[in-house]
PDB file of N, CA and C in Angstrom:
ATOM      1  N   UNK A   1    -124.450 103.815 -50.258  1.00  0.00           N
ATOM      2  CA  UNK A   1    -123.596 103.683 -49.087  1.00  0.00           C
ATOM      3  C   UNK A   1    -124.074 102.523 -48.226  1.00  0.00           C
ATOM      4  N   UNK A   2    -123.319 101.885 -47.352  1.00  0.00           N
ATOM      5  CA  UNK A   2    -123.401 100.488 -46.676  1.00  0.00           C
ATOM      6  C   UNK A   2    -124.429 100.866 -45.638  1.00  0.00           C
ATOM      7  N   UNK A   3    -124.417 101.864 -45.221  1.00  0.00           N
ATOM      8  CA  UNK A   3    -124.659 102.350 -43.848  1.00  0.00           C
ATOM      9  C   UNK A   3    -126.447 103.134 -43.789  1.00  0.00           C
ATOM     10  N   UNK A   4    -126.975 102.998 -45.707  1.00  0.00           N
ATOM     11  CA  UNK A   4    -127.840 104.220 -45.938  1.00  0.00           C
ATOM     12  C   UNK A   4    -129.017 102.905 -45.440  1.00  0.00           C
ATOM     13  N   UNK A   5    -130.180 103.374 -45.164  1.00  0.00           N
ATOM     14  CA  UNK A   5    -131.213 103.000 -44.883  1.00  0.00           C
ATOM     15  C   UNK A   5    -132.735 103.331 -45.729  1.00  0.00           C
ATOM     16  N   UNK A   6    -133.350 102.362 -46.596  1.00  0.00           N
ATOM     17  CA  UNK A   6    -133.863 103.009 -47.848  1.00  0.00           C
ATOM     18  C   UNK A   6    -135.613 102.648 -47.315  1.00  0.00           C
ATOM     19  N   UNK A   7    -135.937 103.468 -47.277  1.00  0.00           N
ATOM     20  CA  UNK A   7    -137.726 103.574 -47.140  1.00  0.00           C
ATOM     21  C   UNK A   7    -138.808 104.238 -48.070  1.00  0.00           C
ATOM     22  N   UNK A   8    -139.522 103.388 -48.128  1.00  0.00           N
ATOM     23  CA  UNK A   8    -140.711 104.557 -48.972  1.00  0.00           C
ATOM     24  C   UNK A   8    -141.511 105.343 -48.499  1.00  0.00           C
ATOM     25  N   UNK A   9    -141.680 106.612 -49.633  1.00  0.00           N
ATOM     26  CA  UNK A   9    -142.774 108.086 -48.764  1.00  0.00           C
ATOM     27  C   UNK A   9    -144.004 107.602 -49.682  1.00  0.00           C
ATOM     28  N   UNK A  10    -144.689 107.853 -48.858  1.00  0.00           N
ATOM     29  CA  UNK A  10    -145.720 107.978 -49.755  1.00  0.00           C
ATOM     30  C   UNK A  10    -146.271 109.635 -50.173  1.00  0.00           C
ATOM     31  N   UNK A  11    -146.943 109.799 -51.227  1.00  0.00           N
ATOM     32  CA  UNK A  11    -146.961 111.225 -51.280  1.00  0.00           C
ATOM     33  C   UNK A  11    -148.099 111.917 -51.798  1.00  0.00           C
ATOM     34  N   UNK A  12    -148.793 112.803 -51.314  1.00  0.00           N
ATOM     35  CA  UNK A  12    -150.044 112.935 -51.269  1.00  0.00           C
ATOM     36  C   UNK A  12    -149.930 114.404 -51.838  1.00  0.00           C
ATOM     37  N   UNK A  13    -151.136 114.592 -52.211  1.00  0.00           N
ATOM     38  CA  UNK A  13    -151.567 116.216 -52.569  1.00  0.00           C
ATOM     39  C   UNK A  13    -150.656 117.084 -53.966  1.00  0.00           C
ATOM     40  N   UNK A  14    -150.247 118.045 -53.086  1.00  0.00           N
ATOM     41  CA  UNK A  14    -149.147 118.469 -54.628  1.00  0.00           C
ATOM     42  C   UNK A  14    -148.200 117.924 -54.884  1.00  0.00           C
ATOM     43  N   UNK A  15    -147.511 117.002 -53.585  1.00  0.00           N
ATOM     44  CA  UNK A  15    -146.242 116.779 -53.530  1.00  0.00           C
ATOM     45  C   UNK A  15    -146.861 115.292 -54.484  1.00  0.00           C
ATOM     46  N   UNK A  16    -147.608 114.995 -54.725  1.00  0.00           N
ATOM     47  CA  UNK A  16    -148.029 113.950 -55.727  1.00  0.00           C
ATOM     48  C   UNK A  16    -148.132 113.957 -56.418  1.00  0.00           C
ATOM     49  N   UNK A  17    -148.953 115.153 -57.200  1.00  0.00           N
ATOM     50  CA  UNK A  17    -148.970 115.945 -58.360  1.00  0.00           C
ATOM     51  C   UNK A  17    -147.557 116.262 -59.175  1.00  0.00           C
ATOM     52  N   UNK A  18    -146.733 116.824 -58.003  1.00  0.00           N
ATOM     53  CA  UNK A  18    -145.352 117.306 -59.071  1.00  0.00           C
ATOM     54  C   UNK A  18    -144.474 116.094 -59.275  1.00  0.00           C
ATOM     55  N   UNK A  19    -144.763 115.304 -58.355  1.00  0.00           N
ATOM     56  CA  UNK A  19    -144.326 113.927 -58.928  1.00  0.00           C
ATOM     57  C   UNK A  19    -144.707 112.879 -60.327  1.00  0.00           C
ATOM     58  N   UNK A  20    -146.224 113.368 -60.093  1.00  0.00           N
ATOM     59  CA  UNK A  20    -146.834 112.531 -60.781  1.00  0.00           C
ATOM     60  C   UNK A  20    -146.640 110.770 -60.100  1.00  0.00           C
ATOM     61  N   UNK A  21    -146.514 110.794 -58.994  1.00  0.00           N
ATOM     62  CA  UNK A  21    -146.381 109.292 -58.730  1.00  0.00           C
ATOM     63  C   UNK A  21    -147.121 108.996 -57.519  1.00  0.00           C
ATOM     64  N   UNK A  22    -147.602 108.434 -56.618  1.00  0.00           N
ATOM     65  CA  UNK A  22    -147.841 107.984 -55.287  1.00  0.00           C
ATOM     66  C   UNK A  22    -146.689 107.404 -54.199  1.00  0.00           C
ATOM     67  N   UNK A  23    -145.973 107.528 -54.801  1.00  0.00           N
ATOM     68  CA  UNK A  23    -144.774 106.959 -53.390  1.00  0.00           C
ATOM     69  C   UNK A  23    -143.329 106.925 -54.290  1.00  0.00           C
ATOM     70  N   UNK A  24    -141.912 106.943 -53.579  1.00  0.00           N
ATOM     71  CA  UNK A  24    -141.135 107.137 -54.290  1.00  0.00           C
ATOM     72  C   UNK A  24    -140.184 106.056 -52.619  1.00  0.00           C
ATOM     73  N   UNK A  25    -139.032 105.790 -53.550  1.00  0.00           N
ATOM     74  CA  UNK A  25    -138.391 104.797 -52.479  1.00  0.00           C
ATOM     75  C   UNK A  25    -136.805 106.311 -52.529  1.00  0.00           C
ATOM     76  N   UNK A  26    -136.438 105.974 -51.105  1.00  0.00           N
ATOM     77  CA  UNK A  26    -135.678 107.372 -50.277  1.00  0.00           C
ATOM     78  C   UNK A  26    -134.616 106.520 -49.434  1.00  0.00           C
ATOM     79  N   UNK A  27    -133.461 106.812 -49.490  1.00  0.00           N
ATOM     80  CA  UNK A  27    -132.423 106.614 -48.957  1.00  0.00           C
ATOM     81  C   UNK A  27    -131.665 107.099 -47.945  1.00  0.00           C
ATOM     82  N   UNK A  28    -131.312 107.057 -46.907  1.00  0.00           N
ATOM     83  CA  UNK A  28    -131.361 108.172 -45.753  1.00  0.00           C
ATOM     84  C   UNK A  28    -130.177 107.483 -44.988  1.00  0.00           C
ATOM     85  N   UNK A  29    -129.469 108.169 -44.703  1.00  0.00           N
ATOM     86  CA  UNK A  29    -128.483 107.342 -43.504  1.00  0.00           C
ATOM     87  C   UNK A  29    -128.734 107.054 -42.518  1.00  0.00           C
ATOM     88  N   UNK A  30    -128.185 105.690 -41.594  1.00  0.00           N
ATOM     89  CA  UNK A  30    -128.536 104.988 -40.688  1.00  0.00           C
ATOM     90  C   UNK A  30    -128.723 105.727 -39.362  1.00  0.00           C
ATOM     91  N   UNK A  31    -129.533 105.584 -38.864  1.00  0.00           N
ATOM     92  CA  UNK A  31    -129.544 107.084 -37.372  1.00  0.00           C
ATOM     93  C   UNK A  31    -130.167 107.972 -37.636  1.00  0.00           C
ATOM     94  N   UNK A  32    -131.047 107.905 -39.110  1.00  0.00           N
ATOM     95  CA  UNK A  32    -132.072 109.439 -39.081  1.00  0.00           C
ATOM     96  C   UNK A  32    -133.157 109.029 -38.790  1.00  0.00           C
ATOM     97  N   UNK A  33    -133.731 110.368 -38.502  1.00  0.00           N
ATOM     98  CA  UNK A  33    -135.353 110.627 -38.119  1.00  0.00           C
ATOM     99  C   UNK A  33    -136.297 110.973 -38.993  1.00  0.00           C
ATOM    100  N   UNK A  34    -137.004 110.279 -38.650  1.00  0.00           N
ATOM    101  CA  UNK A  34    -138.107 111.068 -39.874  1.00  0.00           C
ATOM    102  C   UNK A  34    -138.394 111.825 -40.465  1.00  0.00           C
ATOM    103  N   UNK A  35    -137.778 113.291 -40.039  1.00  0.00           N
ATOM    104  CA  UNK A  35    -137.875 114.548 -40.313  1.00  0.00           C
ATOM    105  C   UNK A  35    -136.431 114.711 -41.144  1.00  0.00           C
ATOM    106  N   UNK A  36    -135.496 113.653 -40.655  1.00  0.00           N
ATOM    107  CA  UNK A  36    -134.611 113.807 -42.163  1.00  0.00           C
ATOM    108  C   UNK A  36    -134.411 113.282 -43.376  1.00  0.00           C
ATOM    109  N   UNK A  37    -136.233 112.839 -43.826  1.00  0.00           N
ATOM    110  CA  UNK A  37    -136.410 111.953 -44.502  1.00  0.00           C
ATOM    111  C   UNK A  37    -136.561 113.391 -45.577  1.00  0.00           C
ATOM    112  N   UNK A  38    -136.841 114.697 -45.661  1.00  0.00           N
ATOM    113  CA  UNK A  38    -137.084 115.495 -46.172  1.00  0.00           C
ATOM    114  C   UNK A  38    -136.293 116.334 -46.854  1.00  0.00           C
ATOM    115  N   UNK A  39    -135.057 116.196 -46.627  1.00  0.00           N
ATOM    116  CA  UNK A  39    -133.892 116.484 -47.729  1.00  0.00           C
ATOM    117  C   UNK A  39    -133.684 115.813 -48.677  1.00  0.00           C
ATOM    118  N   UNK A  40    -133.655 114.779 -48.435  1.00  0.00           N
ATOM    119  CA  UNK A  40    -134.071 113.210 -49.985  1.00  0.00           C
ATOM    120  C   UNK A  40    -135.041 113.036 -50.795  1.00  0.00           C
ATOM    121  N   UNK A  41    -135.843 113.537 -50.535  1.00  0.00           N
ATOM    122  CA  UNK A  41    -137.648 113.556 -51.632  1.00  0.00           C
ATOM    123  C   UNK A  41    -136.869 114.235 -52.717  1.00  0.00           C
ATOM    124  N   UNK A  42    -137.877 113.668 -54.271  1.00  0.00           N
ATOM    125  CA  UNK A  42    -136.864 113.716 -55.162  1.00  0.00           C
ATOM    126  C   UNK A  42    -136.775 115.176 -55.520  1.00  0.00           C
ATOM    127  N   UNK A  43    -136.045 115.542 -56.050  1.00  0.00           N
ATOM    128  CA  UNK A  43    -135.836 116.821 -56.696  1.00  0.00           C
ATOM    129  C   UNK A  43    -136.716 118.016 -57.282  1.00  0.00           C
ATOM    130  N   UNK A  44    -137.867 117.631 -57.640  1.00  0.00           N
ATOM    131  CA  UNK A  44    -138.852 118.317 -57.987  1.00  0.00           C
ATOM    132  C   UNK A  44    -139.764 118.709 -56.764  1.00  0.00           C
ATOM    133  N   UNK A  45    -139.714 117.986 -56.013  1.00  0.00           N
ATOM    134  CA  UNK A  45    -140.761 118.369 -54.463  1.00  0.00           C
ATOM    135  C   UNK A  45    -139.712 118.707 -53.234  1.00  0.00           C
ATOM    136  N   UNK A  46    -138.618 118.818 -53.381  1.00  0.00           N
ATOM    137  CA  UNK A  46    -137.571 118.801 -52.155  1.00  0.00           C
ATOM    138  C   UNK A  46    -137.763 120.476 -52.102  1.00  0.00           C
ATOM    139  N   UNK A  47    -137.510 121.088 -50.960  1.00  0.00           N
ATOM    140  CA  UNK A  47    -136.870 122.541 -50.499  1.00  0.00           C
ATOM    141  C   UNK A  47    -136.089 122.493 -49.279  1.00  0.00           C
ATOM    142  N   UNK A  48    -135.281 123.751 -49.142  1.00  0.00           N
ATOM    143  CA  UNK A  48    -134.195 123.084 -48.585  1.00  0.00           C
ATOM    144  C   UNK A  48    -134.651 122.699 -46.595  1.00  0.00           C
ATOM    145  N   UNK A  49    -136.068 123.322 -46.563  1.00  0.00           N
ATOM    146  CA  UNK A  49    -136.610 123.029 -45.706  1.00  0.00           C
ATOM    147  C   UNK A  49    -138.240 122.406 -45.181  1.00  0.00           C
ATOM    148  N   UNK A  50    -138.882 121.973 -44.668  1.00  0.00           N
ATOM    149  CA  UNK A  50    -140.255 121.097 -44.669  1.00  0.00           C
ATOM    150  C   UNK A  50    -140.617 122.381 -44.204  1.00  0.00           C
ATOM    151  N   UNK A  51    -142.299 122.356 -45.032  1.00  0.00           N
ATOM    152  CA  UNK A  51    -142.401 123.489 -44.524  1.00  0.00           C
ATOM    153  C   UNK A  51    -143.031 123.392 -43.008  1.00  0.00           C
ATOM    154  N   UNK A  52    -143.565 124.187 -42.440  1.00  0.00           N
ATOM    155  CA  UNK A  52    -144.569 124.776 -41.249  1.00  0.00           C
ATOM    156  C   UNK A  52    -145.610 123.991 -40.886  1.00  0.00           C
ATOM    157  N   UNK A  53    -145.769 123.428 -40.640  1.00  0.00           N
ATOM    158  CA  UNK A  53    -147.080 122.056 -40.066  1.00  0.00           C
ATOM    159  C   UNK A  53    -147.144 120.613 -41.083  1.00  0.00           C
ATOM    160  N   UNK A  54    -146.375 120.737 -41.627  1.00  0.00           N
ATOM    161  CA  UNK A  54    -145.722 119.034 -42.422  1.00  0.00           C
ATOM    162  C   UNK A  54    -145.975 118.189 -41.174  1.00  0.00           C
ATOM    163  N   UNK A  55    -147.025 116.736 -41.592  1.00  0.00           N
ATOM    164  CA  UNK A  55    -146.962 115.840 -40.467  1.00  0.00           C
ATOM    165  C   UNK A  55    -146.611 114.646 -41.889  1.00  0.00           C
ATOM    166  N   UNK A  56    -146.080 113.637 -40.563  1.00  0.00           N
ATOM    167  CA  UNK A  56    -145.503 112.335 -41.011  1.00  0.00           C
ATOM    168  C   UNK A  56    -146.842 111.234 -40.452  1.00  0.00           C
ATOM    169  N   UNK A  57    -146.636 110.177 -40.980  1.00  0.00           N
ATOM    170  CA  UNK A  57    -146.941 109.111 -40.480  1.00  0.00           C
ATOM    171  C   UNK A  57    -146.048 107.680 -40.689  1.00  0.00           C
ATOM    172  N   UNK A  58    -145.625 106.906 -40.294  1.00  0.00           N
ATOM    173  CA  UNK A  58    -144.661 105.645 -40.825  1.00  0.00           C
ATOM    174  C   UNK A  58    -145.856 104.610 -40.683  1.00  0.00           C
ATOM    175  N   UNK A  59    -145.644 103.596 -40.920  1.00  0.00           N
ATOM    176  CA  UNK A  59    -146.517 102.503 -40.771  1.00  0.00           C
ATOM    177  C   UNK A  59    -147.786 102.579 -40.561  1.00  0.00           C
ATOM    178  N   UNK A  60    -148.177 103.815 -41.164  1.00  0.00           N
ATOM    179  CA  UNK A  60    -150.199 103.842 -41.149  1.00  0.00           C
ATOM    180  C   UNK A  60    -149.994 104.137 -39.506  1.00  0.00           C
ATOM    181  N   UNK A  61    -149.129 104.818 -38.436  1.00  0.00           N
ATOM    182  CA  UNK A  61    -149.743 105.680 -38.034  1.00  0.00           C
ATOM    183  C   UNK A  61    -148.856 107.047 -37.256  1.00  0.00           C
ATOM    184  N   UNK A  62    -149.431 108.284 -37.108  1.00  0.00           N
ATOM    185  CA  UNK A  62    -149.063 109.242 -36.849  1.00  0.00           C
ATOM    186  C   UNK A  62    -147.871 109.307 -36.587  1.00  0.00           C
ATOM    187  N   UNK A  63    -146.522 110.479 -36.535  1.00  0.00           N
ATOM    188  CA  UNK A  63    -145.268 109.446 -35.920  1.00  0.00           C
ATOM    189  C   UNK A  63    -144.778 111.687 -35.817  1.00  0.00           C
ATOM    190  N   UNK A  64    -144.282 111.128 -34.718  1.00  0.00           N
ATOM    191  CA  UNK A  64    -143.280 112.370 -34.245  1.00  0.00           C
ATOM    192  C   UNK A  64    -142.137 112.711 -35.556  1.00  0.00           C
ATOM    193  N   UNK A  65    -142.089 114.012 -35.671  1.00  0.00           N
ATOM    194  CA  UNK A  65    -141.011 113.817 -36.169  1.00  0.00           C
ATOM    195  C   UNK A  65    -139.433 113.547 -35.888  1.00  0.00           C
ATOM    196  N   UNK A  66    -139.328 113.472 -34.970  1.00  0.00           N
ATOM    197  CA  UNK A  66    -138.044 112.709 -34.282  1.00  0.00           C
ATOM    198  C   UNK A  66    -138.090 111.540 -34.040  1.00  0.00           C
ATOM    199  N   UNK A  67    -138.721 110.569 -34.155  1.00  0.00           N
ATOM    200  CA  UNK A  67    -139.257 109.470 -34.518  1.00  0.00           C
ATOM    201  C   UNK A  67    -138.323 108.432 -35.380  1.00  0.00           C
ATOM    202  N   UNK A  68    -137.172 107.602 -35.189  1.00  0.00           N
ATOM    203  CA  UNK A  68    -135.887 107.169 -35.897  1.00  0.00           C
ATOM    204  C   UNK A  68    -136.488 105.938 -36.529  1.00  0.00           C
ATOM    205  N   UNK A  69    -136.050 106.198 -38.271  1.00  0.00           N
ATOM    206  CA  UNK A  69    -136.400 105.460 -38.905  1.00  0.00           C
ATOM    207  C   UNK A  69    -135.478 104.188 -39.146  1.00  0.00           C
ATOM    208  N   UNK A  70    -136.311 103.258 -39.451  1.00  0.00           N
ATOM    209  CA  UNK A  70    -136.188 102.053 -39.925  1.00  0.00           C
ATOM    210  C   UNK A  70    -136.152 101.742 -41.027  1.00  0.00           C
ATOM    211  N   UNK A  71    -135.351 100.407 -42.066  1.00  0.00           N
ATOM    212  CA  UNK A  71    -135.228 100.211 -42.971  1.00  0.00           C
ATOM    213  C   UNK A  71    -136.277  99.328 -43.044  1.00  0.00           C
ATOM    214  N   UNK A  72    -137.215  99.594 -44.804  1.00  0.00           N
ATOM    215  CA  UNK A  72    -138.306  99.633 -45.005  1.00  0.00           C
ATOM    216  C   UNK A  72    -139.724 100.205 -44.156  1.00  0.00           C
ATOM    217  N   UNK A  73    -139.519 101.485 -44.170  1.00  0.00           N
ATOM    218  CA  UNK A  73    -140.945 102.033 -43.194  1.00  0.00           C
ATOM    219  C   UNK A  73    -140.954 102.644 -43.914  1.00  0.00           C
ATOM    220  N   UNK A  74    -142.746 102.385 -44.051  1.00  0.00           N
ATOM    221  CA  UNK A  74    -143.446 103.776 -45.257  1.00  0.00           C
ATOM    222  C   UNK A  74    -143.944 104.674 -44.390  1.00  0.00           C
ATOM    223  N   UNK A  75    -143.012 105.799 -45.422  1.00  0.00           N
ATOM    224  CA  UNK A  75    -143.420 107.152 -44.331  1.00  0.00           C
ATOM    225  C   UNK A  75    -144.455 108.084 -45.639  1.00  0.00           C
ATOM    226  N   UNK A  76    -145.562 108.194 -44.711  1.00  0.00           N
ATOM    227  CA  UNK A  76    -146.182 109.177 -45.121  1.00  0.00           C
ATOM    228  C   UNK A  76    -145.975 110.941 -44.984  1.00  0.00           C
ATOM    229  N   UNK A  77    -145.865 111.849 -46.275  1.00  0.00           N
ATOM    230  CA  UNK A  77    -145.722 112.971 -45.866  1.00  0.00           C
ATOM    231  C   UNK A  77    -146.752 113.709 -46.557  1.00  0.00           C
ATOM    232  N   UNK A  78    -147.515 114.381 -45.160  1.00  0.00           N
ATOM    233  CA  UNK A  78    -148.350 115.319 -45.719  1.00  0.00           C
ATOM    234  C   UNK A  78    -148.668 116.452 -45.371  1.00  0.00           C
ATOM    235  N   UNK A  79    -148.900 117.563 -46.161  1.00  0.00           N
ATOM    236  CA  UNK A  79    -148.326 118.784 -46.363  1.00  0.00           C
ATOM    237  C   UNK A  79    -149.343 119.298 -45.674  1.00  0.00           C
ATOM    238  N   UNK A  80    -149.505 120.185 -45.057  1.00  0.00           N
ATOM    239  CA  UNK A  80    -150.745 121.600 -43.934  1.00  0.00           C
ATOM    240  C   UNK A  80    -151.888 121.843 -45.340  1.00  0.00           C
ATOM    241  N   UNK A  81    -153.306 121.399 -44.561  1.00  0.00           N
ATOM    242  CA  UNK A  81    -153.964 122.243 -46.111  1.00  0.00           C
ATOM    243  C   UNK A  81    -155.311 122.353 -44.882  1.00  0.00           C
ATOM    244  N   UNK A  82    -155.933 122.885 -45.353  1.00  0.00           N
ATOM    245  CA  UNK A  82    -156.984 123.604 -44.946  1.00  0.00           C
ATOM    246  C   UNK A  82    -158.672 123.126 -45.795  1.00  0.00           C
ATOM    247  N   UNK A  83    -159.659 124.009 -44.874  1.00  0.00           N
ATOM    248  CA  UNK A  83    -160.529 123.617 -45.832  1.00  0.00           C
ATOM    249  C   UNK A  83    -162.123 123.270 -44.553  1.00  0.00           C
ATOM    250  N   UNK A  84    -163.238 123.009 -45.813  1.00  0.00           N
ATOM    251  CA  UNK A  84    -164.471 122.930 -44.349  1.00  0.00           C
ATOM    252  C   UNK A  84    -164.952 121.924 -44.995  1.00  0.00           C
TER     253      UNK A  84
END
């Protein structure tokens, strides 16, 4: 679509694993937010919702998720994990 706006995720942890890849390029319509970058991740890592403490980052650094994306911004998504 004329109007879509295409960025890369980068993708860490499982959501890397079930990919098998490090970053995947995402297409999003013009006027979304970062947080609606998460219906587009490809098919194997998508649900129909992000889960519960999912943080973003765009451009190497931290980013709200309401945060309106730009064409070409690498958005980082990474998933709640725990640990000492």
């Amino acid at each position: 679509m004329p109007n879509d706006l295409t960025v890369t995720v980068m993708l860490f942890a499982a959501l890397r694993d079930r990919t098998g890849r490090p970053e995947c390029a995402v297409s999003v319509p013009a006027g979304s937010v970062v947080a609606d970058v998460w219906p587009h991740l490809p098919e194997q890592i998508r649900r129909p919702v992000a889960p519960v403490g999912v943080r973003y980052a765009v451009n190497d650094r931290w980013a709200d998720p309401r945060r309106a994306v730009a064409g070409g911004d690498r958005i980082a998504v990474l998933m709640p994990f725990s640990g000492g």
